[in-house]
Protein backbone atom coordinates (compact mmCIF):
# COMPACT_ATOMS: atom_id res chain seq x y z
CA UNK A 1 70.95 9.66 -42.64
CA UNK A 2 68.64 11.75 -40.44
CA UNK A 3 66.15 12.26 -43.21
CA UNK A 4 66.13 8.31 -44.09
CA UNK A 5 65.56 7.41 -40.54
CA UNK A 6 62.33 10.64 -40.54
CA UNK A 7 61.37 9.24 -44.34
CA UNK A 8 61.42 5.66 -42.56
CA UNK A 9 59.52 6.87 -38.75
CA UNK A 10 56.65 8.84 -40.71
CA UNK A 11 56.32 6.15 -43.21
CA UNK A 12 55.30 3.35 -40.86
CA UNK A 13 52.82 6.17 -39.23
CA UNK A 14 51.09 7.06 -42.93
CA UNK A 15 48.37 3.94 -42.26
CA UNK A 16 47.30 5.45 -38.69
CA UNK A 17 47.21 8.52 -40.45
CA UNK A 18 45.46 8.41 -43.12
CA UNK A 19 42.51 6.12 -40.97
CA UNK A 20 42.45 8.95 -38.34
CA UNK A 21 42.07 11.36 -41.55
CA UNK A 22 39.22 9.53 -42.46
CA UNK A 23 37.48 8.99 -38.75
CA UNK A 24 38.02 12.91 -38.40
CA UNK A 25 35.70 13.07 -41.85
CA UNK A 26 33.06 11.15 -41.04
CA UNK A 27 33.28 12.66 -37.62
CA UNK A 28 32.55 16.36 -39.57
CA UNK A 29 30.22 15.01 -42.05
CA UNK A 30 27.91 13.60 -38.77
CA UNK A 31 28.71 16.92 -36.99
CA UNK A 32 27.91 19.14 -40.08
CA UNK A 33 24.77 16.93 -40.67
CA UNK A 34 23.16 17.69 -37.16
CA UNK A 35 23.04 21.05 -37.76
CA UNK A 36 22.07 20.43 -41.57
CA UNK A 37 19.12 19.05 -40.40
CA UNK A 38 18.02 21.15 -37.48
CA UNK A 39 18.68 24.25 -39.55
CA UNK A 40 17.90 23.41 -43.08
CA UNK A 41 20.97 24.70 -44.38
CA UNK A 42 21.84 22.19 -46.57
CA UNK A 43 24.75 24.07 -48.09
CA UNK A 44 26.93 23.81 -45.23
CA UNK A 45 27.43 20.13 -46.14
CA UNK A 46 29.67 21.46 -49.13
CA UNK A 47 32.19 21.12 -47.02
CA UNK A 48 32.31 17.96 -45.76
CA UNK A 49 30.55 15.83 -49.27
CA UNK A 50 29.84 15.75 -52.32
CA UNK A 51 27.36 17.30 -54.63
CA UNK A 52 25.32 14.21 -55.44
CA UNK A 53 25.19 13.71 -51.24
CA UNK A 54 24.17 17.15 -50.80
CA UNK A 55 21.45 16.85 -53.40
CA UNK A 56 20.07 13.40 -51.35
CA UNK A 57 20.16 16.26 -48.03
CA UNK A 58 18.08 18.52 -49.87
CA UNK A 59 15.01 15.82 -50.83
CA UNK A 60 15.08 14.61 -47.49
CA UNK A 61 14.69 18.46 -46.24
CA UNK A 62 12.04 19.05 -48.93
CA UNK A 63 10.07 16.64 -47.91
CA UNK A 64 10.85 17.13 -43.83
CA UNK A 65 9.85 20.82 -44.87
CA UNK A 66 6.34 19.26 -46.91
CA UNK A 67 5.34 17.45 -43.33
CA UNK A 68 6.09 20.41 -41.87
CA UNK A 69 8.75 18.83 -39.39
CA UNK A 70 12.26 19.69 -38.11
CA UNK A 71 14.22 16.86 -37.36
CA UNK A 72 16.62 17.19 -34.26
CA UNK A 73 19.25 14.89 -34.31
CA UNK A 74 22.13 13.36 -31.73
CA UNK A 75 24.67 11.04 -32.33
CA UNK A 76 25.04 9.48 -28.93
CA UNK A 77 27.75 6.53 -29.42
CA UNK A 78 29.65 6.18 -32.73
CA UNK A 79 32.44 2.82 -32.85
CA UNK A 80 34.63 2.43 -36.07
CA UNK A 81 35.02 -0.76 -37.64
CA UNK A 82 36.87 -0.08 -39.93
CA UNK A 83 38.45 2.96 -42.32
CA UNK A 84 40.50 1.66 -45.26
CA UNK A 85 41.62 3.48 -48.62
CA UNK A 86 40.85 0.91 -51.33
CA UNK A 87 43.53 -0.64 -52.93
CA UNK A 88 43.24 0.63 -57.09
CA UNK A 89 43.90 4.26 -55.19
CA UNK A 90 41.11 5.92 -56.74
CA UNK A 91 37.63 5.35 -58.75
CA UNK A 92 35.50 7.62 -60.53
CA UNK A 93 32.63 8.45 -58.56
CA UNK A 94 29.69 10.19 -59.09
CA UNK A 95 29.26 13.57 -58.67
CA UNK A 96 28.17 13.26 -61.57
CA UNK A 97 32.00 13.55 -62.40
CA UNK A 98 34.50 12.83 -59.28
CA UNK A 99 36.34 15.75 -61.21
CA UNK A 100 33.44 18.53 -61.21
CA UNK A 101 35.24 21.82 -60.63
CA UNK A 102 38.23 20.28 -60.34
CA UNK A 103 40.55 21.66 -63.21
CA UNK A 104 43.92 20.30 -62.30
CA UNK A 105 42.42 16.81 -62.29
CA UNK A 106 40.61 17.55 -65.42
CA UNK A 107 43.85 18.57 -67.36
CA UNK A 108 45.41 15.50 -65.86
CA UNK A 109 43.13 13.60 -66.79
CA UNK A 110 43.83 11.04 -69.93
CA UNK A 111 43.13 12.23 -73.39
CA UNK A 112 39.68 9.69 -73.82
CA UNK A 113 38.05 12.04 -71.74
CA UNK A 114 38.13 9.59 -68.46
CA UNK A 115 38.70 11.52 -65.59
CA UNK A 116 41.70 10.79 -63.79
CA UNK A 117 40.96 8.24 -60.50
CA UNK A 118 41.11 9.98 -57.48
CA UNK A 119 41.67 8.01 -54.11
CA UNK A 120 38.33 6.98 -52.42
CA UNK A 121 38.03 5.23 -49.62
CA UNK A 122 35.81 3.21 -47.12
CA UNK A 123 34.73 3.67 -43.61
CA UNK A 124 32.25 1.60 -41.54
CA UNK A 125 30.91 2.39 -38.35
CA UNK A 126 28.33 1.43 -35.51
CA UNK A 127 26.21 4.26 -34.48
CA UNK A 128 23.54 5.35 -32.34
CA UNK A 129 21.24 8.29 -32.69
CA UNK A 130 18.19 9.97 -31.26
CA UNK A 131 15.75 11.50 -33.01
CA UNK A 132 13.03 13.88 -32.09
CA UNK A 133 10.85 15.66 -34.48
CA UNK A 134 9.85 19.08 -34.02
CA UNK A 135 7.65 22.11 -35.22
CA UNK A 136 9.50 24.11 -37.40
CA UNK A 137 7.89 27.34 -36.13
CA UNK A 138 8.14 26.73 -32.62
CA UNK A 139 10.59 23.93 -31.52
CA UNK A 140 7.90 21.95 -30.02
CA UNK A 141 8.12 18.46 -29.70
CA UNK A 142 6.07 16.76 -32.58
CA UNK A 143 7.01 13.32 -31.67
CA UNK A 144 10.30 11.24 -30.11
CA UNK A 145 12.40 10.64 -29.01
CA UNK A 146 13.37 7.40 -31.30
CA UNK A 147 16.26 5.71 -30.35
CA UNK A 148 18.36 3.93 -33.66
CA UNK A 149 21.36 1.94 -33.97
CA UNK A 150 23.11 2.25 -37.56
CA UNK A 151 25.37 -0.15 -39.16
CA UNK A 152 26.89 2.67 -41.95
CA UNK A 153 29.45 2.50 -44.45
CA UNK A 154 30.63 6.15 -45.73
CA UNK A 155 32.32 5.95 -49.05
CA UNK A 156 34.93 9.28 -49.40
CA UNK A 157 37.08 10.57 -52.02
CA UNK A 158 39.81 12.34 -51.50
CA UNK A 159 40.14 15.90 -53.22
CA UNK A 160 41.32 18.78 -50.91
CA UNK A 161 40.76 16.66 -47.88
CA UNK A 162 38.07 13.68 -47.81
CA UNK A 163 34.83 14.36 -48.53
CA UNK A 164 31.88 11.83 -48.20
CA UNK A 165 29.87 10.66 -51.74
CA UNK A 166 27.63 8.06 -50.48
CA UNK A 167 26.17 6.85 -47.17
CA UNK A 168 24.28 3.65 -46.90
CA UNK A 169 22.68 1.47 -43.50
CA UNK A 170 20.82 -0.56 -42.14
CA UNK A 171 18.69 0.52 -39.04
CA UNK A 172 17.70 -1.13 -35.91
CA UNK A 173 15.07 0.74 -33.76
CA UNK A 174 15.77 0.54 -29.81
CA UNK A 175 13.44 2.41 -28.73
CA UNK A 176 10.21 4.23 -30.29
């Protein structure tokens, strides 16, 4: 009886869950991304996305590192719309392969050589940032600060944990 009425309690709370699950990772990704850009590590977003997003990180930082530019970066407001799982529970993405390096998936995976759908998910959000962009030698102000609402949808997949595989907006300058 006891573990019906748990089974039944944590159930009902698996929606909330699983949307706070998904806040929390575009919460890191934005996090992680701050200090992505200000540092030009681009292999601490491993953690929070996926290959083919960590490859888009590391153009953009090529060609911030060409103009000879540092980009500083604050999120100042961030408002979720909305953060669903989408209803076929899974897709393949690309990554080139949503099961690169995944071997478990891979032997699960059915015998045509498809991979094996993992779940992905959806997240949109209203954002403001600031920008400023500085010299990468001496952390002087180059120009800024420009103020820019986002409206962004992060698309995840769930391996470990979520992970973010594409980000795409539209921008609205406040202030430049």
């Amino acid at each position: 009886m006891n573990i019906f009425i748990m089974t039944f309690l944590t159930g009902g709370c698996t929606g909330k869950t699983e949307e706070k699950a998904l806040q929390d990772a575009v919460n890191n990704y934005n996090r992680t991304l701050k200090v992505v850009l200000r540092t030009g590590d681009v292999s601490l977003l491993n953690n929070v996305a996926l290959e083919n997003e960590v490859r888009r990180m590391e153009l953009f930082l090529t060609y911030m590192n060409e103009e000879k530019k540092v980009l500083s970066a604050e999120l100042d407001s961030i408002k979720f719309i909305s953060a669903k799982v989408d209803n076929d529970q899974g897709k393949a993405v690309a990554d080139e392969s949503p099961n690169k390096g995944n071997e478990q998936a891979k032997q699960a995976a059915p015998a045509k050589n498809q991979p094996a759908k993992e779940p992905t998910a959806q997240v949109k959000t209203e954002e403001i940032w600031t920008y400023e962009y500085l010299h990468p030698e001496t952390g002087a102000k180059i120009e800024g600060p420009f103020l820019i609402k986002y409206h962004t949808t992060y698309k995840l997949i769930k391996r470990d944990k979520w992970k973010v595989y594409e980000v795409s907006f539209k921008e609205q300058v406040l202030k430049r």
